[in-house]
C-alpha atoms as a PDB file:
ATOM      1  CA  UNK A   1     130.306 103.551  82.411  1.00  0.00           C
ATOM      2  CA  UNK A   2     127.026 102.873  80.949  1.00  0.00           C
ATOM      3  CA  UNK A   3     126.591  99.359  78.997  1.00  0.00           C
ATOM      4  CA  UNK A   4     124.905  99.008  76.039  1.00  0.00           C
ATOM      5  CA  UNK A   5     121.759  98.117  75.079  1.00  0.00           C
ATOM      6  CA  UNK A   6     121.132  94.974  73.884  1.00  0.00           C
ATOM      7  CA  UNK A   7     118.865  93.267  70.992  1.00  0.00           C
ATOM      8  CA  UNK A   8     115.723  92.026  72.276  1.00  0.00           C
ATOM      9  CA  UNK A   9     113.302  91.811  69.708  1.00  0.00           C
ATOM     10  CA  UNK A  10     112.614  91.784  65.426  1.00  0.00           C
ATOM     11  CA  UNK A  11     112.979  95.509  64.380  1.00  0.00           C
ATOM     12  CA  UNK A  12     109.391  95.330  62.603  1.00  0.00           C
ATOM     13  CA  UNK A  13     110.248  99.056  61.198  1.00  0.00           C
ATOM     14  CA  UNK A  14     112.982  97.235  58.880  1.00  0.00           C
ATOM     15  CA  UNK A  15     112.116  93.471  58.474  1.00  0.00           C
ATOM     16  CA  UNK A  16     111.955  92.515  54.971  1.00  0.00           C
ATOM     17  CA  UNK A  17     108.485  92.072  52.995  1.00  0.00           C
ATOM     18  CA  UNK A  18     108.045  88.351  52.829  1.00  0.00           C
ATOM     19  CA  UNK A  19     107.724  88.126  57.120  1.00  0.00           C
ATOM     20  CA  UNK A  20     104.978  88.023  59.525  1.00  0.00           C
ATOM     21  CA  UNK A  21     105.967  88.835  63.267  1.00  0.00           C
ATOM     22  CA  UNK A  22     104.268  88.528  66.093  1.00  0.00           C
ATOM     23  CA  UNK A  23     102.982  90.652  68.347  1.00  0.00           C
ATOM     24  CA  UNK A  24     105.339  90.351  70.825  1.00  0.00           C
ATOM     25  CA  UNK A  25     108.485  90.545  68.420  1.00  0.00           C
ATOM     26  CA  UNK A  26     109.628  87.476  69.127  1.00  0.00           C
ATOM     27  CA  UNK A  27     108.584  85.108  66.787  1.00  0.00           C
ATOM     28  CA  UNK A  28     108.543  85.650  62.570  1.00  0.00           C
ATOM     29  CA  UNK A  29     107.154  83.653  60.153  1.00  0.00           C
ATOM     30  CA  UNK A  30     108.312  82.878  56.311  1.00  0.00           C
ATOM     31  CA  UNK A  31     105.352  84.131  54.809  1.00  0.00           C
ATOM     32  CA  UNK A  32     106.619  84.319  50.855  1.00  0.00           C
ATOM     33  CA  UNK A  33     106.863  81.531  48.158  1.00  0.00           C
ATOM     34  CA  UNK A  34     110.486  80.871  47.427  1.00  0.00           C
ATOM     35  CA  UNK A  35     109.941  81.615  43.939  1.00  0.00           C
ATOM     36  CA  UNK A  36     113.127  83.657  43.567  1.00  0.00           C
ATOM     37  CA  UNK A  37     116.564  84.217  45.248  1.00  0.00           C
ATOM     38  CA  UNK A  38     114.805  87.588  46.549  1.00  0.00           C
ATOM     39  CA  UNK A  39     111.960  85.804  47.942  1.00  0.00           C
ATOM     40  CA  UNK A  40     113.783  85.960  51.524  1.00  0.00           C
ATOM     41  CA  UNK A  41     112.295  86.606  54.879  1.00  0.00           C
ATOM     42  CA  UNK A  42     114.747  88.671  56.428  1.00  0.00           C
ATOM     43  CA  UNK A  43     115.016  90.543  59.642  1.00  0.00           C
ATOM     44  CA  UNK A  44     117.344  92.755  62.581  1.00  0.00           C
ATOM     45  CA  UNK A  45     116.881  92.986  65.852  1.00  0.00           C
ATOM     46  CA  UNK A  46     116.045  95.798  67.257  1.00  0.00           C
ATOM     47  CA  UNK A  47     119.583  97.460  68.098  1.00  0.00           C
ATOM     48  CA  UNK A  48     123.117  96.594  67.284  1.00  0.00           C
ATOM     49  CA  UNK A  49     124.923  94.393  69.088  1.00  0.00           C
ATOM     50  CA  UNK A  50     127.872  95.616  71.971  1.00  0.00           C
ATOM     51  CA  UNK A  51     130.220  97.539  69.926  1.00  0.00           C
ATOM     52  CA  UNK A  52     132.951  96.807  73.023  1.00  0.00           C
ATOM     53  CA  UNK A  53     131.522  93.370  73.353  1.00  0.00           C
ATOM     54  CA  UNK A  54     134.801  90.883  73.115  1.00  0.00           C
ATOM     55  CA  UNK A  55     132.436  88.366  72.594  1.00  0.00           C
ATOM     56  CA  UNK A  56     128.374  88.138  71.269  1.00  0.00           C
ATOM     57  CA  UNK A  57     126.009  85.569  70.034  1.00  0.00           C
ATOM     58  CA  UNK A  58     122.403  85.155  69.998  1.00  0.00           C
ATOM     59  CA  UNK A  59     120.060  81.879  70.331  1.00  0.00           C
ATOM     60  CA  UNK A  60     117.099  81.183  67.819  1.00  0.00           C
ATOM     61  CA  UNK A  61     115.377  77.940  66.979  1.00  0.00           C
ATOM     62  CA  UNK A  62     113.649  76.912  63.914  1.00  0.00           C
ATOM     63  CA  UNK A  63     110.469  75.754  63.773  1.00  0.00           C
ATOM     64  CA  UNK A  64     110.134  74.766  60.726  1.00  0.00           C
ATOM     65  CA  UNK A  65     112.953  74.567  57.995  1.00  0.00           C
ATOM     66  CA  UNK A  66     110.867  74.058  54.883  1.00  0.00           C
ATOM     67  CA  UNK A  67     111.125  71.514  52.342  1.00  0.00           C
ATOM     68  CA  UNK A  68     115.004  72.657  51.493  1.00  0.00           C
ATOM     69  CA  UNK A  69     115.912  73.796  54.401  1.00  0.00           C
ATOM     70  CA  UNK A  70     116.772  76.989  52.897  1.00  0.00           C
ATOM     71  CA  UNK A  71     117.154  79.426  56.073  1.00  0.00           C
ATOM     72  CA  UNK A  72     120.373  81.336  56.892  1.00  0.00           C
ATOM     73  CA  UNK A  73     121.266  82.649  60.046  1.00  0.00           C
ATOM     74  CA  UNK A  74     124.196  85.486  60.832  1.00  0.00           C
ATOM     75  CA  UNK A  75     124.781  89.233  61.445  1.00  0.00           C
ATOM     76  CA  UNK A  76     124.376  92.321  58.862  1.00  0.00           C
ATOM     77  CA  UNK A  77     125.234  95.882  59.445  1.00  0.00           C
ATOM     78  CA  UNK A  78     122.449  98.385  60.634  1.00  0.00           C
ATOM     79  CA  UNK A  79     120.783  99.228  56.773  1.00  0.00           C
ATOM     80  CA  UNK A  80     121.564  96.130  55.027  1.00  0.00           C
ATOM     81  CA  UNK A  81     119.349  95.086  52.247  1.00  0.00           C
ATOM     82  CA  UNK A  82     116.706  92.608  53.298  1.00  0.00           C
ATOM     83  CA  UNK A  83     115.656  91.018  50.148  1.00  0.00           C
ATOM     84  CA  UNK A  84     119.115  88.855  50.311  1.00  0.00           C
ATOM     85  CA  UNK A  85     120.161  86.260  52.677  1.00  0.00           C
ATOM     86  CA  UNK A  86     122.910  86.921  55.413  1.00  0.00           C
ATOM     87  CA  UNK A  87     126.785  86.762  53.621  1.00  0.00           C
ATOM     88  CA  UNK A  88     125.389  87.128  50.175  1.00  0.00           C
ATOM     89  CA  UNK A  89     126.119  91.099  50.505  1.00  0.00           C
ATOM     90  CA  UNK A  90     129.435  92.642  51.972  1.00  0.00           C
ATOM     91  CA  UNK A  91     129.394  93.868  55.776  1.00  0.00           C
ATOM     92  CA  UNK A  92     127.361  90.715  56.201  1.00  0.00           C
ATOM     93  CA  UNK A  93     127.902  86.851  57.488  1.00  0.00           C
ATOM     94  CA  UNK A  94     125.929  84.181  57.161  1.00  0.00           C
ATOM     95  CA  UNK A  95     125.546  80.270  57.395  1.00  0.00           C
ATOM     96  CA  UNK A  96     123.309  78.568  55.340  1.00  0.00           C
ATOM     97  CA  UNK A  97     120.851  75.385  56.359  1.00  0.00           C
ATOM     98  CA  UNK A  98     120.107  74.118  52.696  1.00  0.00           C
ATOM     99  CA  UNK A  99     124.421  73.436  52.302  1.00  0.00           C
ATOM    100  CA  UNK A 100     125.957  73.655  55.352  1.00  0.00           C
ATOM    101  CA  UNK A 101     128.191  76.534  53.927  1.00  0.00           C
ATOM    102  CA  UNK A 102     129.311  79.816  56.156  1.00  0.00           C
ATOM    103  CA  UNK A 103     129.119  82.798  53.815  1.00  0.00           C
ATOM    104  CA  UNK A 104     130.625  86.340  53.598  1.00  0.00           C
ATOM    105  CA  UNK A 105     130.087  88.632  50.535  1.00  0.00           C
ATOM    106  CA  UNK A 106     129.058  85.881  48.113  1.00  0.00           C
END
C-alpha cells in the first residue's frame, strides 16, 4: 500500500493576502497591520495531512509574536477561508497565543 504524502511546505497558491513566504516555503512573515479581525496572515501546507494517520502533528516556532501575541496555530480543511484565524470558522481548530484559549467554530 502506498503512504501518503505528507505536508512539507506553505501552499503559496492559497496563503492568505497579508503573508510574505520565502523562497524556499518554509518560512512566512506577518506582513499586514492588525488593523482589523481580517487582518490575518494565514496559510496551508501544501497537502492534507494522512487521512489514515491515527495520529499527526506538525512543529513550527515563532519568531516573533508581536506586541499581543496575537498568532493562532491549528488545522483547517483544504478551502478554508484565510482572512480568519484557525477555530474561528467550522471544520477548523485553533489555539490562540494572545489568551491561551483552544478554539473550534467560534
Amino acid at each position: 500500500e502506498a503512504s501518503e504524502a505528507l505536508p512539507s511546505r506553505i501552499d503559496t497558491t492559497t496563503m492568505g493576502q497579508f503573508l510574505e513566504v520565502s523562497q524556499d516555503k518554509l518560512t512566512a512573515r506577518y506582513g499586514g497591520e492588525a488593523a482589523h479581525s481580517n487582518d490575518v496572515g494565514a496559510a496551508q501546507g501544501d497537502c492534507c495531512e494522512p487521512r489514515r494517520a491515527a495520529l499527526y502533528y506538525y512543529e513550527l516556532r515563532v519568531i516573533n509574536a508581536g506586541r499581543d501575541g496575537a498568532i493562532a496555530i491549528g488545522f483547517s480543511q483544504e478551502g478554508a477561508r484565510l482572512t480568519r484565524q484557525p477555530g474561528w470558522d467550522p471544520n477548523s481548530y485553533g489555539y490562540h497565543g494572545d489568551d491561551g484559549r483552544k478554539s473550534h467554530n467560534n
